[in-house]
Protein backbone atom coordinates (compact mmCIF):
# COMPACT_ATOMS: atom_id res chain seq x y z
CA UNK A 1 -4.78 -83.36 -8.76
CA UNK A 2 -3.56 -81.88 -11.84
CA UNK A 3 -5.99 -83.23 -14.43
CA UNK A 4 -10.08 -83.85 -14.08
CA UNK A 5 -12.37 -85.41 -16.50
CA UNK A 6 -16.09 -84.91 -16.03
CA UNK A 7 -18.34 -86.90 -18.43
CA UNK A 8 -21.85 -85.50 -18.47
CA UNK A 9 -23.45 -86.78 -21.67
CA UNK A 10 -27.18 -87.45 -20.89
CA UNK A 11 -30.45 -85.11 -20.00
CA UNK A 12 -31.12 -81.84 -21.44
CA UNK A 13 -29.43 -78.62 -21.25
CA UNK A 14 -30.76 -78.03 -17.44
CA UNK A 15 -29.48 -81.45 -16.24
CA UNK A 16 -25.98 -80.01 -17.62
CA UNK A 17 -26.12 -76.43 -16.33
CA UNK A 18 -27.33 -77.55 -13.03
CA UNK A 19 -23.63 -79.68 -12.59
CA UNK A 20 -21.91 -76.28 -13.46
CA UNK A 21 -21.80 -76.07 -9.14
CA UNK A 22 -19.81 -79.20 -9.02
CA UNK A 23 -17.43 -77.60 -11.57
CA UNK A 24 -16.79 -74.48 -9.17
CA UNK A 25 -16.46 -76.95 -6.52
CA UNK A 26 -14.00 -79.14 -7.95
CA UNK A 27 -11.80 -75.80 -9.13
CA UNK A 28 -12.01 -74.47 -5.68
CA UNK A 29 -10.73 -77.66 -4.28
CA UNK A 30 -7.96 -78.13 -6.61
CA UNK A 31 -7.20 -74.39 -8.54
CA UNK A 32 -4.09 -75.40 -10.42
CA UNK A 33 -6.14 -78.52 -12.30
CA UNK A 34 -6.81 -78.60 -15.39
CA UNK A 35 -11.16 -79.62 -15.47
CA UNK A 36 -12.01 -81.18 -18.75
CA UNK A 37 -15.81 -82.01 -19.50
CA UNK A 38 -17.32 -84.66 -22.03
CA UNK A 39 -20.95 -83.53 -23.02
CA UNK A 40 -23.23 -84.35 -25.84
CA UNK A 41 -23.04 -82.16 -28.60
CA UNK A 42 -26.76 -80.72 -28.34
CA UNK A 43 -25.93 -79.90 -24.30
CA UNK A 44 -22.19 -78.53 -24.53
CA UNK A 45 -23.00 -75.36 -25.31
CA UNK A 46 -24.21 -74.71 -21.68
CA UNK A 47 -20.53 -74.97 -20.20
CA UNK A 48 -19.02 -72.92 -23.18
CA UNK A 49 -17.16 -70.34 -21.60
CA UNK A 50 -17.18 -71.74 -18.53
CA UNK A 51 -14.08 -71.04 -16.33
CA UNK A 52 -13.75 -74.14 -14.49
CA UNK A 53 -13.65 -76.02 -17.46
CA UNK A 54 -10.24 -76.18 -19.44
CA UNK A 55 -11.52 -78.01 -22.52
CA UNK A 56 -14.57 -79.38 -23.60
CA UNK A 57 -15.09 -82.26 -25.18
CA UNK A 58 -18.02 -83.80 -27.31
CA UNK A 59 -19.89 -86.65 -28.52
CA UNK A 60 -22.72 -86.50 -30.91
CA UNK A 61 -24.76 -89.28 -29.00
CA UNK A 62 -24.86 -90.00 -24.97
CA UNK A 63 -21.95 -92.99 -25.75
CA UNK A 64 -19.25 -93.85 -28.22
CA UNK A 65 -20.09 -96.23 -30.72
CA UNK A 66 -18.46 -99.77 -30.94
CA UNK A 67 -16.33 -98.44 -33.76
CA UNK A 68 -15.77 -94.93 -31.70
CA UNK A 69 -14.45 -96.65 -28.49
CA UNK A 70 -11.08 -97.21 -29.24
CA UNK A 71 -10.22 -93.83 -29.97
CA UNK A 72 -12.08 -92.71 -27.53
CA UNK A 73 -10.01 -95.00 -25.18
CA UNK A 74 -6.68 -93.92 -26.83
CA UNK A 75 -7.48 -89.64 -26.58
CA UNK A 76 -8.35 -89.80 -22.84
CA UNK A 77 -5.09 -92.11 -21.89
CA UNK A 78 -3.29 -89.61 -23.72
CA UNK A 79 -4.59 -87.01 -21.51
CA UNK A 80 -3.68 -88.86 -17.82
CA UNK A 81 -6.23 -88.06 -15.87
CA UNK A 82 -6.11 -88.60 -12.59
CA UNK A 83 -9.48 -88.92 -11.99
CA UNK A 84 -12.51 -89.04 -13.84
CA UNK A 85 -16.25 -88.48 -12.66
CA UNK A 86 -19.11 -89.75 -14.86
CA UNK A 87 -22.51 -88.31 -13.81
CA UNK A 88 -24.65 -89.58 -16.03
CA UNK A 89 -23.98 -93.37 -15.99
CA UNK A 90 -23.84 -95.88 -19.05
CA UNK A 91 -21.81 -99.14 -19.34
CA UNK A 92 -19.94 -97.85 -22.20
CA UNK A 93 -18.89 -94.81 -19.73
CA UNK A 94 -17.58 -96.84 -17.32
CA UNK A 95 -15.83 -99.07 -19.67
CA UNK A 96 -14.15 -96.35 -21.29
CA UNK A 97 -12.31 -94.43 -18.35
CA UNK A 98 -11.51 -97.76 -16.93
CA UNK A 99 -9.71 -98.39 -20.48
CA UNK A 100 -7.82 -95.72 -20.11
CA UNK A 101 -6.71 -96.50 -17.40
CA UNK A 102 -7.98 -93.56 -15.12
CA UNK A 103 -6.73 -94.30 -11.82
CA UNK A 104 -9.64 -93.00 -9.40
CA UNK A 105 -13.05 -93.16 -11.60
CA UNK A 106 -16.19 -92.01 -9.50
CA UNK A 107 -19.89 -93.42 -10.96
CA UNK A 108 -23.28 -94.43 -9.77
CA UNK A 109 -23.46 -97.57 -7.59
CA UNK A 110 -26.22 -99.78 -7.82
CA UNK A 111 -25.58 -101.24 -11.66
CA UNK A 112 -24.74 -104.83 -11.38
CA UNK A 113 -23.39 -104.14 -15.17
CA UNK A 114 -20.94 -101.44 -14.51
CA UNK A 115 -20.67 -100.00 -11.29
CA UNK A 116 -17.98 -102.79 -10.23
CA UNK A 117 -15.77 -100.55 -12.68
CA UNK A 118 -15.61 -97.17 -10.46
CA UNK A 119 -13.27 -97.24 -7.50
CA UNK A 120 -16.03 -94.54 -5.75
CA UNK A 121 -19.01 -95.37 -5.68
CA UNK A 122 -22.15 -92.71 -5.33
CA UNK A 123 -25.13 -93.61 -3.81
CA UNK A 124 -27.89 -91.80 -5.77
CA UNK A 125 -30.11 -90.28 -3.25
CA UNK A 126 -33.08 -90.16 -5.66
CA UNK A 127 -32.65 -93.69 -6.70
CA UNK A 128 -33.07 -94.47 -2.73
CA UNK A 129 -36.25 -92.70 -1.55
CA UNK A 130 -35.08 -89.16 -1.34
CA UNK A 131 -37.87 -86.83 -2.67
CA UNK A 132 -36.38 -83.63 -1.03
CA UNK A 133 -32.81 -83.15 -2.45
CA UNK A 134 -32.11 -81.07 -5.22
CA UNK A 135 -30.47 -82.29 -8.27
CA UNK A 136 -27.58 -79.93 -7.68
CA UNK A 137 -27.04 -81.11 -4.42
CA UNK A 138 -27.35 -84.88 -6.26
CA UNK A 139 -24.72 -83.86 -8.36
CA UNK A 140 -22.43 -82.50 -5.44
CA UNK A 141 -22.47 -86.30 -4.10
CA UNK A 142 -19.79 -86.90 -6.72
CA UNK A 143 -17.41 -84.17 -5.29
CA UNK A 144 -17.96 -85.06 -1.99
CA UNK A 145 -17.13 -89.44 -3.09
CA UNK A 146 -13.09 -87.34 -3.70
CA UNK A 147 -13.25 -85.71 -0.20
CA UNK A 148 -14.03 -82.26 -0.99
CA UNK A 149 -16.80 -80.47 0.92
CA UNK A 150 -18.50 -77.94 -1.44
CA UNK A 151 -20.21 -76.00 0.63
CA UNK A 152 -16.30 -74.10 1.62
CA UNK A 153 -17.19 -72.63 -1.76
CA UNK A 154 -20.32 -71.01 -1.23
CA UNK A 155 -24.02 -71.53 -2.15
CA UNK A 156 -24.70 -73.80 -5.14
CA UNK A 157 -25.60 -71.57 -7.92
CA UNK A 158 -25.87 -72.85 -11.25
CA UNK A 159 -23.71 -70.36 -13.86
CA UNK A 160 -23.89 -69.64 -17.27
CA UNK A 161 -21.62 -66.85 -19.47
CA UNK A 162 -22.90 -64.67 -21.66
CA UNK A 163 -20.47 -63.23 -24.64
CA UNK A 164 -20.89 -59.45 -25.06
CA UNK A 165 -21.69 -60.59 -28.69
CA UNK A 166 -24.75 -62.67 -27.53
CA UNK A 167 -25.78 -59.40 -24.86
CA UNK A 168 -25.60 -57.04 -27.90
CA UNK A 169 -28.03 -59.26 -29.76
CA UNK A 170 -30.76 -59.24 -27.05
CA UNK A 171 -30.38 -55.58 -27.17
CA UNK A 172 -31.42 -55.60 -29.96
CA UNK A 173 -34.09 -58.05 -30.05
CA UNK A 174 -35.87 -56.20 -27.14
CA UNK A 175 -36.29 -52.89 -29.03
CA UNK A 176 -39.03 -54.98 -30.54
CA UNK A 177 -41.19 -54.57 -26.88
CA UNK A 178 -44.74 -53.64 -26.77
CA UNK A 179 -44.97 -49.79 -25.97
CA UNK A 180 -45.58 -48.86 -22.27
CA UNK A 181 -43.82 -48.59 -18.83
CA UNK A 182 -45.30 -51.93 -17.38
CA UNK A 183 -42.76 -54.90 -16.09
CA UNK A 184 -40.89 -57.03 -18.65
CA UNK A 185 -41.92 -60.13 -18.17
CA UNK A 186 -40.38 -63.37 -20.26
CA UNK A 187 -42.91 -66.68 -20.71
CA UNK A 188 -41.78 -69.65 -21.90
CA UNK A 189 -44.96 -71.65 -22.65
CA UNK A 190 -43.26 -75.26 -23.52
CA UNK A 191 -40.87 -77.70 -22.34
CA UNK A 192 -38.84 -78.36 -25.66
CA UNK A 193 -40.91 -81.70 -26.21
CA UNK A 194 -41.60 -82.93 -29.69
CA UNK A 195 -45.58 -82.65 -29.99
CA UNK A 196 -47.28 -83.20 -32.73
CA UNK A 197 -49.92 -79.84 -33.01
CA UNK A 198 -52.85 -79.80 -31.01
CA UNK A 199 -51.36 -81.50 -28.23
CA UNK A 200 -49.87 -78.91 -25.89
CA UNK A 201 -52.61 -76.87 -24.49
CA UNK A 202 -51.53 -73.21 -25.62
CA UNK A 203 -54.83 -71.97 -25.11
CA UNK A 204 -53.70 -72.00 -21.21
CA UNK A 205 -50.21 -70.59 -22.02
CA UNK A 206 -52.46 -67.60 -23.69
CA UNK A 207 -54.24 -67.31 -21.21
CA UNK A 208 -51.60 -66.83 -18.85
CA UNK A 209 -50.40 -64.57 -21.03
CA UNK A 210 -53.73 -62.05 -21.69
CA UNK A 211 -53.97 -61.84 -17.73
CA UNK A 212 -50.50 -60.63 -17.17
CA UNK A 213 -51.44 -58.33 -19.66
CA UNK A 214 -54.65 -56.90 -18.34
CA UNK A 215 -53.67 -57.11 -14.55
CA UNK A 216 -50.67 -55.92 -14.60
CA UNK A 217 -50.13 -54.46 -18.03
CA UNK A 218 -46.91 -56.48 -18.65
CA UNK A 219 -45.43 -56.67 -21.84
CA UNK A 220 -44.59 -59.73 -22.71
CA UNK A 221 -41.70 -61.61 -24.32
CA UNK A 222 -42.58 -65.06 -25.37
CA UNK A 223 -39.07 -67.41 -26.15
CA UNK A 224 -38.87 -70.55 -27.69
CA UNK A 225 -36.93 -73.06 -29.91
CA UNK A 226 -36.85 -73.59 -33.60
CA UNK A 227 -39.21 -76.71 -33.48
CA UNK A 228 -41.30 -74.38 -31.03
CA UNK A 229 -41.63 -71.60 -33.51
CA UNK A 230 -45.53 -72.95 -34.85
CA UNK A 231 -46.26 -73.79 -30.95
CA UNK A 232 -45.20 -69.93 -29.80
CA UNK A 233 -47.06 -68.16 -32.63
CA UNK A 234 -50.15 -70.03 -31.57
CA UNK A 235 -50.12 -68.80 -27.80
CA UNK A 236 -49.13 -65.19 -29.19
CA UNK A 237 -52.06 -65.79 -31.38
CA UNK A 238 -54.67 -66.93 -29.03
CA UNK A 239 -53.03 -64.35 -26.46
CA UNK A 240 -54.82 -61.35 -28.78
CA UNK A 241 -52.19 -58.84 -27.05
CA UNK A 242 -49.63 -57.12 -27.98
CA UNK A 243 -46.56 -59.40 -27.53
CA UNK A 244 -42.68 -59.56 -28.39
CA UNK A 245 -42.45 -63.09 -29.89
CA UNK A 246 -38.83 -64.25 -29.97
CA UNK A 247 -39.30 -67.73 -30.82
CA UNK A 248 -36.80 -69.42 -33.25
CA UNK A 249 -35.07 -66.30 -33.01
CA UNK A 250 -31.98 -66.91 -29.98
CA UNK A 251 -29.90 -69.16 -29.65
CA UNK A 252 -28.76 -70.51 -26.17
CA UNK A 253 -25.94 -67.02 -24.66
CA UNK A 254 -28.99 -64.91 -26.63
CA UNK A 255 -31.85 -66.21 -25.15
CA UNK A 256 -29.79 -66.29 -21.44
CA UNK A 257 -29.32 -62.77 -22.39
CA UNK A 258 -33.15 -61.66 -23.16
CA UNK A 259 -33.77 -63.59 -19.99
CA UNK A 260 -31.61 -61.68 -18.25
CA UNK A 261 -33.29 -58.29 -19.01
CA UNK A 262 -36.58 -59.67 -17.84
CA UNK A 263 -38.01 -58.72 -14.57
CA UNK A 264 -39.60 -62.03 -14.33
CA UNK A 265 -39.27 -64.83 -16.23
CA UNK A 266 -42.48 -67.63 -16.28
CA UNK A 267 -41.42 -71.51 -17.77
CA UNK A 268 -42.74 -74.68 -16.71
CA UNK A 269 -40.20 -76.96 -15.65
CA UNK A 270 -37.58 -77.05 -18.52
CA UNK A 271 -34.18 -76.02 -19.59
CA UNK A 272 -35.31 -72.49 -20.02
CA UNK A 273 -36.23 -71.96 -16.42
CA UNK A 274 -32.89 -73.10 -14.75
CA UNK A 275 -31.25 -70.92 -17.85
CA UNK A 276 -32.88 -67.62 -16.35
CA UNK A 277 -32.44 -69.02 -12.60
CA UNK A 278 -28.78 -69.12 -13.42
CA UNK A 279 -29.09 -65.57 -14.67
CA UNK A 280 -30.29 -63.60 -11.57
CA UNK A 281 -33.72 -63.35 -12.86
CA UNK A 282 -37.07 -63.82 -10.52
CA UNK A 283 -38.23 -66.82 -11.83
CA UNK A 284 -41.60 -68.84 -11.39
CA UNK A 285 -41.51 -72.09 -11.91
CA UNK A 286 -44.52 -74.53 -13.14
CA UNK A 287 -44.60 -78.11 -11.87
CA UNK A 288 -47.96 -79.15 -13.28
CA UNK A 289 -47.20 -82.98 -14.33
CA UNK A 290 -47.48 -85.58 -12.29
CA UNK A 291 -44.06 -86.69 -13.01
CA UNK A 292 -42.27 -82.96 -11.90
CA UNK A 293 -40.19 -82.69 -8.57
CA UNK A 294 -40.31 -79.03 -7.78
CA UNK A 295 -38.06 -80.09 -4.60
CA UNK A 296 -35.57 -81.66 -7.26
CA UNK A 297 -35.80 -78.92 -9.92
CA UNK A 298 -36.95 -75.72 -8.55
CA UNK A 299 -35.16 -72.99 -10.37
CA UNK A 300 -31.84 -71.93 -7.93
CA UNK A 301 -32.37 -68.37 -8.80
CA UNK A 302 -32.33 -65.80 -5.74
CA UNK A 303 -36.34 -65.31 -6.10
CA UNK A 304 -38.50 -67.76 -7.26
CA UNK A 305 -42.16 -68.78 -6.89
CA UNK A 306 -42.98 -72.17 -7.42
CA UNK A 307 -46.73 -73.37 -8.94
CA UNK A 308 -47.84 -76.81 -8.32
CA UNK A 309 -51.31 -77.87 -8.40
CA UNK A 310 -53.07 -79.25 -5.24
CA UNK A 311 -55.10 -81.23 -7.31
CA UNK A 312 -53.91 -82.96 -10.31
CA UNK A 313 -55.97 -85.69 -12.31
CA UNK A 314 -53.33 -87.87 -14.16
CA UNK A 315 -54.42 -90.93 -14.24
CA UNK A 316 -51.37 -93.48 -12.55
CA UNK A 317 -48.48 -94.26 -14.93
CA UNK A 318 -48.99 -91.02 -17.22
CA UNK A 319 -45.89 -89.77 -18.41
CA UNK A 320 -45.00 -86.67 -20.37
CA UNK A 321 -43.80 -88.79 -23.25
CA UNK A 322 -47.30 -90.48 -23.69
CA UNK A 323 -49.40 -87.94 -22.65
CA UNK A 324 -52.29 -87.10 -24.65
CA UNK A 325 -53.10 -82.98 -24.18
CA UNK A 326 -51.50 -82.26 -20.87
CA UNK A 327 -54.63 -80.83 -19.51
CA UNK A 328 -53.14 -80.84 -16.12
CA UNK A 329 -51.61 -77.64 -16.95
CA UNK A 330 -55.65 -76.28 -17.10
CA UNK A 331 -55.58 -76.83 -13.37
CA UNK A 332 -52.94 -73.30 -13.31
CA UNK A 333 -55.38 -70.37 -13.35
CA UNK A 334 -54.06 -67.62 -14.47
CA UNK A 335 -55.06 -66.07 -11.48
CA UNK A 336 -52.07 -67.62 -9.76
CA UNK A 337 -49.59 -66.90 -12.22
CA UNK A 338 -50.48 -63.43 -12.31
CA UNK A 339 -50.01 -63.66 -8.13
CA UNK A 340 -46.78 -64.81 -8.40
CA UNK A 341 -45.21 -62.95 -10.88
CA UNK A 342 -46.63 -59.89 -8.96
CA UNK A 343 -45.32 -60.79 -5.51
CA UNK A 344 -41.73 -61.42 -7.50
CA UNK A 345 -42.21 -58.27 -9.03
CA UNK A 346 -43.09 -56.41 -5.22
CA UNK A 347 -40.13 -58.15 -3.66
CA UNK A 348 -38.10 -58.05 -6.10
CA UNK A 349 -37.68 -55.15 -8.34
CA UNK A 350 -35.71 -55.01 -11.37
CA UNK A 351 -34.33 -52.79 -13.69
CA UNK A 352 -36.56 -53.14 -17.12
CA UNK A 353 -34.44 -52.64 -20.53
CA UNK A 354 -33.47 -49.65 -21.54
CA UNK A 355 -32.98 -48.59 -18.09
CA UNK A 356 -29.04 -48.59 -16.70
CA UNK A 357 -28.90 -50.88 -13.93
CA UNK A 358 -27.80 -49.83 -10.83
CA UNK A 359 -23.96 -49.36 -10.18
């Protein structure tokens, strides 16, 4: 094949980086084609840089308006694909690369309103009472619907470049680190949801914090968004240690870079944690809601711990978009947290910043 579209305009920023392995596969089955990917605006930035992809495209919103269609229609006919892989399904998706008249269009079976329009059809193993497959390996399904078998192309590792520029910037950033000679460890105490205040529990996320501290004198780097800014400062508050608090203060390639310096890096599950996965970095990841998979989102970094409460009292139904303080996250002592950062830490050792890695 000679030209590829890949439309992946819904989830977050995870969802998108964690289809960066079907990318790689794709290019390793056809290395002459030219890959272009349609993402959202808020998630494109992921895949910037990436080389499998040849251009990226974007939309502002997970479709094309009415109004938008047609030129939608008319920009990817002029382009001739020869095949076009949507892996985030909507009926406008469908409609649109069958408009153009993409001659082999791969989509999600299933959809009595659209999935009549792909000529390969992907049987979502989630969707069918699969509760052990990762999303990656989801994802790969769509590869494998063309006849290419991805694991010729090594391990599925999620991959995300970071410009010198962005590298430079964390430098710089991380002079700001509490004093001492204990392990850098990065926490990212949210999951980018749009709370009102007083509804996440930071009191917990400090006092994760204050025993990673005191048990194993870490100094801590707390990241977060610009809406998280307010959310951040309270942990760092509540925390009453000494703490680098980055929030509001990286973008995407600058926070992937501060990660990166981290021995450690501590998120619940979230964009964050598959960022720093991608990166290298030991990561441990938090599955307290009812609603997480930790089989389908673990972090595919090449260390990870992953924390999931034996007991969890949500009552049936709760979701994260409803629920009311997310006290399941009290049933993570900090006890554990501090044991898995410090088995990481044993297992895995890590240059801290301002020490040259290792040739």
């Amino acid at each position: 094949m000679k030209r590829i579209l890949v439309v992946h305009t819904g989830g977050g920023l995870g969802d998108v980086l964690l289809s960066t392995p079907l990318l790689d596969a794709l290019r390793g089955a056809w290395p002459a084609a030219e890959i272009d990917v349609l993402a959202r605006s808020g998630t494109a930035p992921v895949l910037e840089g990436h080389p499998a992809v040849h251009r990226l495209l974007r939309l502002p919103q997970a479709t094309p308006g009415p109004g938008e269609l047609p030129g939608w229609v008319a920009r990817l006919r002029r382009r001739r694909y020869e095949a076009g892989l949507v892996l985030w399904s909507r009926t406008a998706l469908a409609w649109m690369l069958f408009l153009a008249g993409i001659p082999v269009r791969v989509g999600q079976d299933s959809r009595l309103s659209y999935s009549w329009l792909y000529t390969h059809k992907v049987r979502i193993r989630s969707e069918h009472g699969d509760t052990s497959s990762h999303w990656t390996e989801i994802l790969l399904d769509y590869a494998r619907a063309l006849g290419v078998n991805p694991e010729e192309f090594g391990p599925a590792r999620p991959r995300f470049l970071v410009p010198e520029e962005a590298r430079n910037r964390a430098e710089e950033l991380l002079g700001g680190l509490p004093p001492g000679d204990g392990p850098v460890v990065g926490l990212h105490p949210s999951k980018g949801l749009p709370l009102p205040p007083g509804r996440w529990p930071v009191e917990v996320f400090a006092g994760w914090a204050r025993a990673l501290h005191r048990d194993l004198k870490a100094r801590l780097v707390l990241t977060g968004g610009p809406g998280e800014v307010d959310l951040v400062g309270a942990v760092a508050r509540l925390a009453e240690v000494e703490i680098l608090n980055l929030a509001g203060r990286t973008d995407l390639a600058t926070l992937a870079a501060v990660a990166s310096r981290c021995e450690v890096f501590v998120c619940p599950d979230s964009g964050p944690m598959h960022l720093a996965a991608a990166m290298g970095v030991p990561t441990v990841g938090v599955y307290a809601l009812d609603e997480d998979f930790p089989q389908r989102w673990a972090p595919l970094a090449p260390a990870r711990r992953i924390i999931r409460p034996a007991r969890r009292s949500c009552p049936a139904g709760c979701r994260k978009a409803t629920c009311p303080d997310f006290h399941c996250y009290r049933a993570v002592p900090p006890e554990e947290v501090v044991g898995a950062v410090a088995g990481l830490l044993v297992a895995h050792p890590r240059p801290a910043p301002g020490v040259p890695s290792p040739p």
